[in-house]
Protein backbone atom coordinates (compact mmCIF):
# COMPACT_ATOMS: atom_id res chain seq x y z
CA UNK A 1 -2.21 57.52 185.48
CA UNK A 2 -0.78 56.43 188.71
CA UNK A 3 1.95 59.36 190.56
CA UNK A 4 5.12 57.22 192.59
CA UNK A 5 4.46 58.55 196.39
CA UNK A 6 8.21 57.71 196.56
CA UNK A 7 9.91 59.29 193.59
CA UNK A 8 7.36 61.09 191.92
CA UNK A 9 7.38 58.86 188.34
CA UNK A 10 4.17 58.84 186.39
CA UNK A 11 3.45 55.61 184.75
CA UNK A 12 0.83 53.69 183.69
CA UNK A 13 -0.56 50.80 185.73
CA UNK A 14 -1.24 49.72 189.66
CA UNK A 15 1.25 50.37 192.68
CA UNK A 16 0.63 46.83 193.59
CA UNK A 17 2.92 45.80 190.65
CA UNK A 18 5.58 47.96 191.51
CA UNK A 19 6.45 51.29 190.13
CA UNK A 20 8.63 51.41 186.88
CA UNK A 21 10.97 54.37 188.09
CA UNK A 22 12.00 52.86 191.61
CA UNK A 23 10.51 49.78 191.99
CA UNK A 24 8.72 50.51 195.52
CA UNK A 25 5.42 48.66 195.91
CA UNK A 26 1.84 48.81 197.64
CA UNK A 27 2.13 47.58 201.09
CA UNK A 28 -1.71 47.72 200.86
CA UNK A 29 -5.24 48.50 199.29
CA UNK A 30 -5.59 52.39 198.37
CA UNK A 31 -7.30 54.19 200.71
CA UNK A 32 -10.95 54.71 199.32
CA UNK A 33 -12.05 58.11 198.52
CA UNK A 34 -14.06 60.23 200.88
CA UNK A 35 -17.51 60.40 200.45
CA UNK A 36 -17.71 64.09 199.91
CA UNK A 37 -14.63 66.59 199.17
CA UNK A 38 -14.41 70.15 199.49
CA UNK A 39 -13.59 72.30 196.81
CA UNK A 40 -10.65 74.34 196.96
CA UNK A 41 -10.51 78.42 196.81
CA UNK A 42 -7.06 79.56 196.98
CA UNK A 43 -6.30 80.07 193.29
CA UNK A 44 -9.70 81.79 192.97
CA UNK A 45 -8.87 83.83 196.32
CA UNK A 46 -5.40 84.67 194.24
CA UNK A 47 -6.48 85.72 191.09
CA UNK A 48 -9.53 88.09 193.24
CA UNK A 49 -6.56 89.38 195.65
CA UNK A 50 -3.92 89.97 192.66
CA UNK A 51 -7.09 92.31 190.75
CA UNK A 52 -7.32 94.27 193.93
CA UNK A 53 -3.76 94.93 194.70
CA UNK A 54 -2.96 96.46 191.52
CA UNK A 55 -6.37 98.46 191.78
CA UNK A 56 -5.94 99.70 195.14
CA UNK A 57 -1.88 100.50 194.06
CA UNK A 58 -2.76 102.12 190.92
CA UNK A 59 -5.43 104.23 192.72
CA UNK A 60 -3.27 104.88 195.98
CA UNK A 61 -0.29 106.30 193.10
CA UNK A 62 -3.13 108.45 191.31
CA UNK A 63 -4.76 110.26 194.68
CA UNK A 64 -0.86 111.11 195.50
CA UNK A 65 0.00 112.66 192.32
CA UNK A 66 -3.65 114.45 192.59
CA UNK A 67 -2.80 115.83 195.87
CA UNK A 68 1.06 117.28 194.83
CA UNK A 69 -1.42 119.88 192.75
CA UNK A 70 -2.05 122.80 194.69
CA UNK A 71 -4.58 123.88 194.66
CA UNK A 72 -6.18 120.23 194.58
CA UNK A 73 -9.08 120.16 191.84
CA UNK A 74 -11.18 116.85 191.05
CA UNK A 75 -11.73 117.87 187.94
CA UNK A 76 -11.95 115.42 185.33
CA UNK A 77 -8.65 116.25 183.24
CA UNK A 78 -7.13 116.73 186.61
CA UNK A 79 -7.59 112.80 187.13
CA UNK A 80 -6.54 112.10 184.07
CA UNK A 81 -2.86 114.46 184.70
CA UNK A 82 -2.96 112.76 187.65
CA UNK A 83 -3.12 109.08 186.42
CA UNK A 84 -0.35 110.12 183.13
CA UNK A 85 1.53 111.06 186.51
CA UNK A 86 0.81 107.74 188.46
CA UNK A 87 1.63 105.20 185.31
CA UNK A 88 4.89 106.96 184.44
CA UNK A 89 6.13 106.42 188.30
CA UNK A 90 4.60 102.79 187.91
CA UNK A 91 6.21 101.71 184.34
CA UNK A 92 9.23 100.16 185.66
CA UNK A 93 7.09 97.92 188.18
CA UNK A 94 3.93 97.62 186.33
CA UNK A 95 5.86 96.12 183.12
CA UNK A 96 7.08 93.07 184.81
CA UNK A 97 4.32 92.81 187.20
CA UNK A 98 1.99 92.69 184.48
CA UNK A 99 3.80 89.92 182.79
CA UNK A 100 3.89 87.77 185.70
CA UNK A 101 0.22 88.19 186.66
CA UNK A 102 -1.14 88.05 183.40
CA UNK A 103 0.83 84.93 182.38
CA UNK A 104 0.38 83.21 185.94
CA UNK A 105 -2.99 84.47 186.26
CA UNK A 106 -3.69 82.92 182.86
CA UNK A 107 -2.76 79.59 183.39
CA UNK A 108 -4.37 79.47 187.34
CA UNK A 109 -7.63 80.28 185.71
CA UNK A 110 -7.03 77.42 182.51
CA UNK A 111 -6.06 75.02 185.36
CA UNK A 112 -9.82 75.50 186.77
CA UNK A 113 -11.26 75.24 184.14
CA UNK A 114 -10.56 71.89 183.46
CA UNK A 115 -11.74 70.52 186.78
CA UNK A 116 -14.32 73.37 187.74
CA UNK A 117 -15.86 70.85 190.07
CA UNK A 118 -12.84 70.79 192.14
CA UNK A 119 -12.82 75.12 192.85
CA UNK A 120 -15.37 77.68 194.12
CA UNK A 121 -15.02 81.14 193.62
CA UNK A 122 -15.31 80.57 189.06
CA UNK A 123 -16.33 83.87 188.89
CA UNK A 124 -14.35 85.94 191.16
CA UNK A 125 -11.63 84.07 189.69
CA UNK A 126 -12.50 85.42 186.07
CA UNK A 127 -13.49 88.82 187.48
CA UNK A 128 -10.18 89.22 189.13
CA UNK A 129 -8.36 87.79 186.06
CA UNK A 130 -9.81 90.45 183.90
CA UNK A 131 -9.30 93.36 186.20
CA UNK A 132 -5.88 92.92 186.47
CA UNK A 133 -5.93 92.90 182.41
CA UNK A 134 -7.64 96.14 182.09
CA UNK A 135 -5.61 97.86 185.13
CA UNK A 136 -2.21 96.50 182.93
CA UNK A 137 -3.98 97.97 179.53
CA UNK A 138 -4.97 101.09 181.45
CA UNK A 139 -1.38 102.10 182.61
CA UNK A 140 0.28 100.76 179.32
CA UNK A 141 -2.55 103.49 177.48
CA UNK A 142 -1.57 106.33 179.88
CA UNK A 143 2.11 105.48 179.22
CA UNK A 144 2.14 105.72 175.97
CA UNK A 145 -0.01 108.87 176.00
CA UNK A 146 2.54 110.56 177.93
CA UNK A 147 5.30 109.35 175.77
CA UNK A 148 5.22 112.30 173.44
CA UNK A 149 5.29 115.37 175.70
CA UNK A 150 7.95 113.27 177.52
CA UNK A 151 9.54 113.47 174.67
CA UNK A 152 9.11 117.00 174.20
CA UNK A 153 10.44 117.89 177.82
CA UNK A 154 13.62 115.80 177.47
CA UNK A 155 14.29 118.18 174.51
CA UNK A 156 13.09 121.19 176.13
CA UNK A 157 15.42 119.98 179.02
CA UNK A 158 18.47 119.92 176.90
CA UNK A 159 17.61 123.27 174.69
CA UNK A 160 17.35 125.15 178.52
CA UNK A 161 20.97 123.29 179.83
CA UNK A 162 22.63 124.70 176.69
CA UNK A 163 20.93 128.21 176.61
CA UNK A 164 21.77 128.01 180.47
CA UNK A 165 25.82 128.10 179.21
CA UNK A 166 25.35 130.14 176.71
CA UNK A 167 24.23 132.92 178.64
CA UNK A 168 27.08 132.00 181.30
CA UNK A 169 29.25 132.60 178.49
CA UNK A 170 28.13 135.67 177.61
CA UNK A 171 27.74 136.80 181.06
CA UNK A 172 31.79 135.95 181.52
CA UNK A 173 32.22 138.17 178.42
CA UNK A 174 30.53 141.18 179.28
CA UNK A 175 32.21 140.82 182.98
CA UNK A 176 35.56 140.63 181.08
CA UNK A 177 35.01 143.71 179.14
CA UNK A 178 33.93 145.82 181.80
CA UNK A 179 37.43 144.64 183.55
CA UNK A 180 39.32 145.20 180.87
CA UNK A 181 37.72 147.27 177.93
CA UNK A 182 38.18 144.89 175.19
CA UNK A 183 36.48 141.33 174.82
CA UNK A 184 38.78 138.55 174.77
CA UNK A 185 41.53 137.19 172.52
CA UNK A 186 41.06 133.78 173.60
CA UNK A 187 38.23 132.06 176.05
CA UNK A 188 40.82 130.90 178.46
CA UNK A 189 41.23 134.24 179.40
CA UNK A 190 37.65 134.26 181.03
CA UNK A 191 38.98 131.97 183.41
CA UNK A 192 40.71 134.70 185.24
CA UNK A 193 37.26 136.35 186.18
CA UNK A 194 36.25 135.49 189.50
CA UNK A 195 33.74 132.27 189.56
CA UNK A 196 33.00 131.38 193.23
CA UNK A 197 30.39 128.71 191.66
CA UNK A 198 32.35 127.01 189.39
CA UNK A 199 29.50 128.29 186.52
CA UNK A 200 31.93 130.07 183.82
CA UNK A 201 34.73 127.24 184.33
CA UNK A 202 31.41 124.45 183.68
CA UNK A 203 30.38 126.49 180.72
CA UNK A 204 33.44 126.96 179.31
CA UNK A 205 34.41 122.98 179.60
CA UNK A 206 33.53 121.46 176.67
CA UNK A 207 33.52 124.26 174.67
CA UNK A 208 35.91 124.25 171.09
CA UNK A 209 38.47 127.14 171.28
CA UNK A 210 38.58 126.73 167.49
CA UNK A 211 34.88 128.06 167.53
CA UNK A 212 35.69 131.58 169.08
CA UNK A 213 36.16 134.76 166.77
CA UNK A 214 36.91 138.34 168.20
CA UNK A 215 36.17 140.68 165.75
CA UNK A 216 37.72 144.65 166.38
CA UNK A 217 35.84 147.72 164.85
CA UNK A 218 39.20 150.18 164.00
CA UNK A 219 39.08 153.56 162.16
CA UNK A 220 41.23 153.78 158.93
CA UNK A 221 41.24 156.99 157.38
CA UNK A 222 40.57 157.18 153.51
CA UNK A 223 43.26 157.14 151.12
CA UNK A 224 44.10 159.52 148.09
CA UNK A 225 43.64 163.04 147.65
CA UNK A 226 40.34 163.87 148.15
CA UNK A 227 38.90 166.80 149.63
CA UNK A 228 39.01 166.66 153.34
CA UNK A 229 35.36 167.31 154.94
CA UNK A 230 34.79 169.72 158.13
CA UNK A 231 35.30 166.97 160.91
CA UNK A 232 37.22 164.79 159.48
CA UNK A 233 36.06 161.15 157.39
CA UNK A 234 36.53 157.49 158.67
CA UNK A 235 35.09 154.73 158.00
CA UNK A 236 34.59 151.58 159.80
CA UNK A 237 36.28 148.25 158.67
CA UNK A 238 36.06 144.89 160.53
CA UNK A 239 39.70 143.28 161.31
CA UNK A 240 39.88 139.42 163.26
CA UNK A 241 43.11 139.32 164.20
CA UNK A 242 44.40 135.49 165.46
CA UNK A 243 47.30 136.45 167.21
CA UNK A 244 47.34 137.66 170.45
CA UNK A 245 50.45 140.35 169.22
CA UNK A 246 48.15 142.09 167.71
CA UNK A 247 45.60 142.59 171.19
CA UNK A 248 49.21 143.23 173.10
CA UNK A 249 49.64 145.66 170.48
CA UNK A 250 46.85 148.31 171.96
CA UNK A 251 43.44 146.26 169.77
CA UNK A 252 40.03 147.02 172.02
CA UNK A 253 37.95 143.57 170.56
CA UNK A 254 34.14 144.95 170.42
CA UNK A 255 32.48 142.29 169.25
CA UNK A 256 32.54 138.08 168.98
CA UNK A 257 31.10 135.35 167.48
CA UNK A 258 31.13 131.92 169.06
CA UNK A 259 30.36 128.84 166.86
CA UNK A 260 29.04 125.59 169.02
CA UNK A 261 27.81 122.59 167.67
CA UNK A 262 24.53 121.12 167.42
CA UNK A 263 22.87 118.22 168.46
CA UNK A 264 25.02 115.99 166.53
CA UNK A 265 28.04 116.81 168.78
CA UNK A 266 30.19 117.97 165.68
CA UNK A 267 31.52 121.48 165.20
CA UNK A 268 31.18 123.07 161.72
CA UNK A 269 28.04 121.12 160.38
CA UNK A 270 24.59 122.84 159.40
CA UNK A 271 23.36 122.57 162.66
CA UNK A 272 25.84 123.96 164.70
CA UNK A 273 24.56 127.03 167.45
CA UNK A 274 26.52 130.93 166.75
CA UNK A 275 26.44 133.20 169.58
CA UNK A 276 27.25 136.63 168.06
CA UNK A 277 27.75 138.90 170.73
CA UNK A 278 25.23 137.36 173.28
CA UNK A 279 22.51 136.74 170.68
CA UNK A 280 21.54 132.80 169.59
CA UNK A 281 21.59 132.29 166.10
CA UNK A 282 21.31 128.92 163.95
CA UNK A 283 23.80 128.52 161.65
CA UNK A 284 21.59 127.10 159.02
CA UNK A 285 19.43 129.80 159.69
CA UNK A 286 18.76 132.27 156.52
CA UNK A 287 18.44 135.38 158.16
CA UNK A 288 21.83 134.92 159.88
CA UNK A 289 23.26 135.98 156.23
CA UNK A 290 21.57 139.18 156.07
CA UNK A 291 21.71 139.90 159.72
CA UNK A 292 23.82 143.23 159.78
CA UNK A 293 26.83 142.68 162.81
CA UNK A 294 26.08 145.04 165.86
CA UNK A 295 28.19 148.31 165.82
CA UNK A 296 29.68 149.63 169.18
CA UNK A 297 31.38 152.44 170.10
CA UNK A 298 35.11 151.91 170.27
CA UNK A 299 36.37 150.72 174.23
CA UNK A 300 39.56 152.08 175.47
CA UNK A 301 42.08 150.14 174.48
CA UNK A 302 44.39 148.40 176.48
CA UNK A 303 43.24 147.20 179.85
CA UNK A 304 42.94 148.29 183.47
């Protein structure tokens, strides 16, 4: 196989003929071979260098994450934390570095192979090719070790952001009836509270109007002709009004519920969240059915 020093073609044959790409021709006899030619030991140096980088980088990430734990303990399992720590910082730069070492390294170390006379440094070479392989299977292990109680925390995460608005809600609510006596007819009238943080008007954002039931506790007194007890008798029965005509009208709301929806973003499925009257319930849950509605004592109606 004879390489064109003028355009690079690859044929088969003497230069002395001419070369089938461009044409050009020997001017002379090749220059004869030296006696004695060093072997090269850059791709060995490479492959040694490229294990120790991502050694020294996965190590360097570990001791930092080690030393954000105060107080610092070498423990064993604190190593381990430690390295979960390091490989989830490193798994956007480790996945593509691994692919291009591990497929460059790979074919460097064939290419030696085949001429191992020509190279020093064989078994660096390998020893550097297969630490960067077990560094790569290391962090991908750690990674996916962590992947689970990342998991978990994401959710964790979300469950705390919505319990974090719930309670703003019913914070807003229990500000509102201490203003006014009476919780109100509609949630846009919590916007009138003050909110120097923006918290109640963030809470109250995305939240369906359509979800949001006052309930009033009134006294009726009993019907027909029955003997009248020492005292007096009432009893207790729940009214929702919808109108606001009916809160003008001099009706102290006691008590809410507040339907939100679940996970899958849709109001009135089985998964959906009810706040009655500051307490979380699930609406799928079975002990929301038998779970008896709070009782308060009647607020002055009207407001202040």
């Amino acid at each position: 196989m004879t390489i064109c020093p003028c355009c690079g073609f690859r044929f088969e044959g003497d230069l002395r003929t001419g070369c089938k790409g461009c044409g050009a021709r020997a001017v002379g006899e090749p220059l004869p071979k030296p006696e004695q030619e060093l072997p090269a030991y850059g791709r060995s140096l490479l492959l040694t260098v490229t294990g120790i980088v991502m050694v020294l980088g996965f190590l360097a990430q570990t001791i930092t994450a080690l030393a954000k734990n105060i107080p610092i303990s070498f423990g064993f399992w604190s190593w381990i934390a430690a390295a979960e720590t390091a490989a989830w910082r490193l798994k956007w730069i480790a996945i593509p570095v691994t692919f291009v070492v591990l497929m460059g390294g790979r074919r460097i170390y064939r290419s030696m192979l085949e001429t191992p006379s020509r190279f020093v440094g064989m078994k660096h070479a390998r020893r550097g090719l297969l630490t960067s392989a077990l560094v790569s299977l290391l962090i991908a292990t750690l990674i996916g070790v962590t992947v689970p109680d990342r998991l978990r925390q994401r959710q964790m995460s979300i469950e705390a952001g919505v319990n974090a608005k719930i309670h703003t809600i019913s914070r807003a609510q229990l500000e509102y009836q201490s203003l006014h006596g009476t919780f109100p007819a509609n949630l846009s009238d919590l916007y009138e509270l003050p909110d120097p943080d923006g918290s109640i008007a963030a809470a109250l954002s995305d939240v369906d109007q359509a979800g949001y039931q006052p309930r009033a506790d009134i006294a009726v007194g009993p019907t027909g002709k029955a003997r009248r007890l020492p005292g007096g008798t009432f009893r207790n029965a729940s009214v929702s009004p919808a109108s606001e005509d009916q809160s003008a009208a001099g009706l102290s709301f006691t008590n809410y519920d507040l339907r939100l929806p679940g996970p899958d973003k849709v109001l009135r499925t089985e998964d959906d969240l009810l706040i009655r009257d500051g307490v979380i319930w699930k609406v799928s849950d079975p002990d929301l059915k038998d779970a008896p509605i709070p009782a308060r004592a009647p607020a002055r109606v009207g407001r202040r």
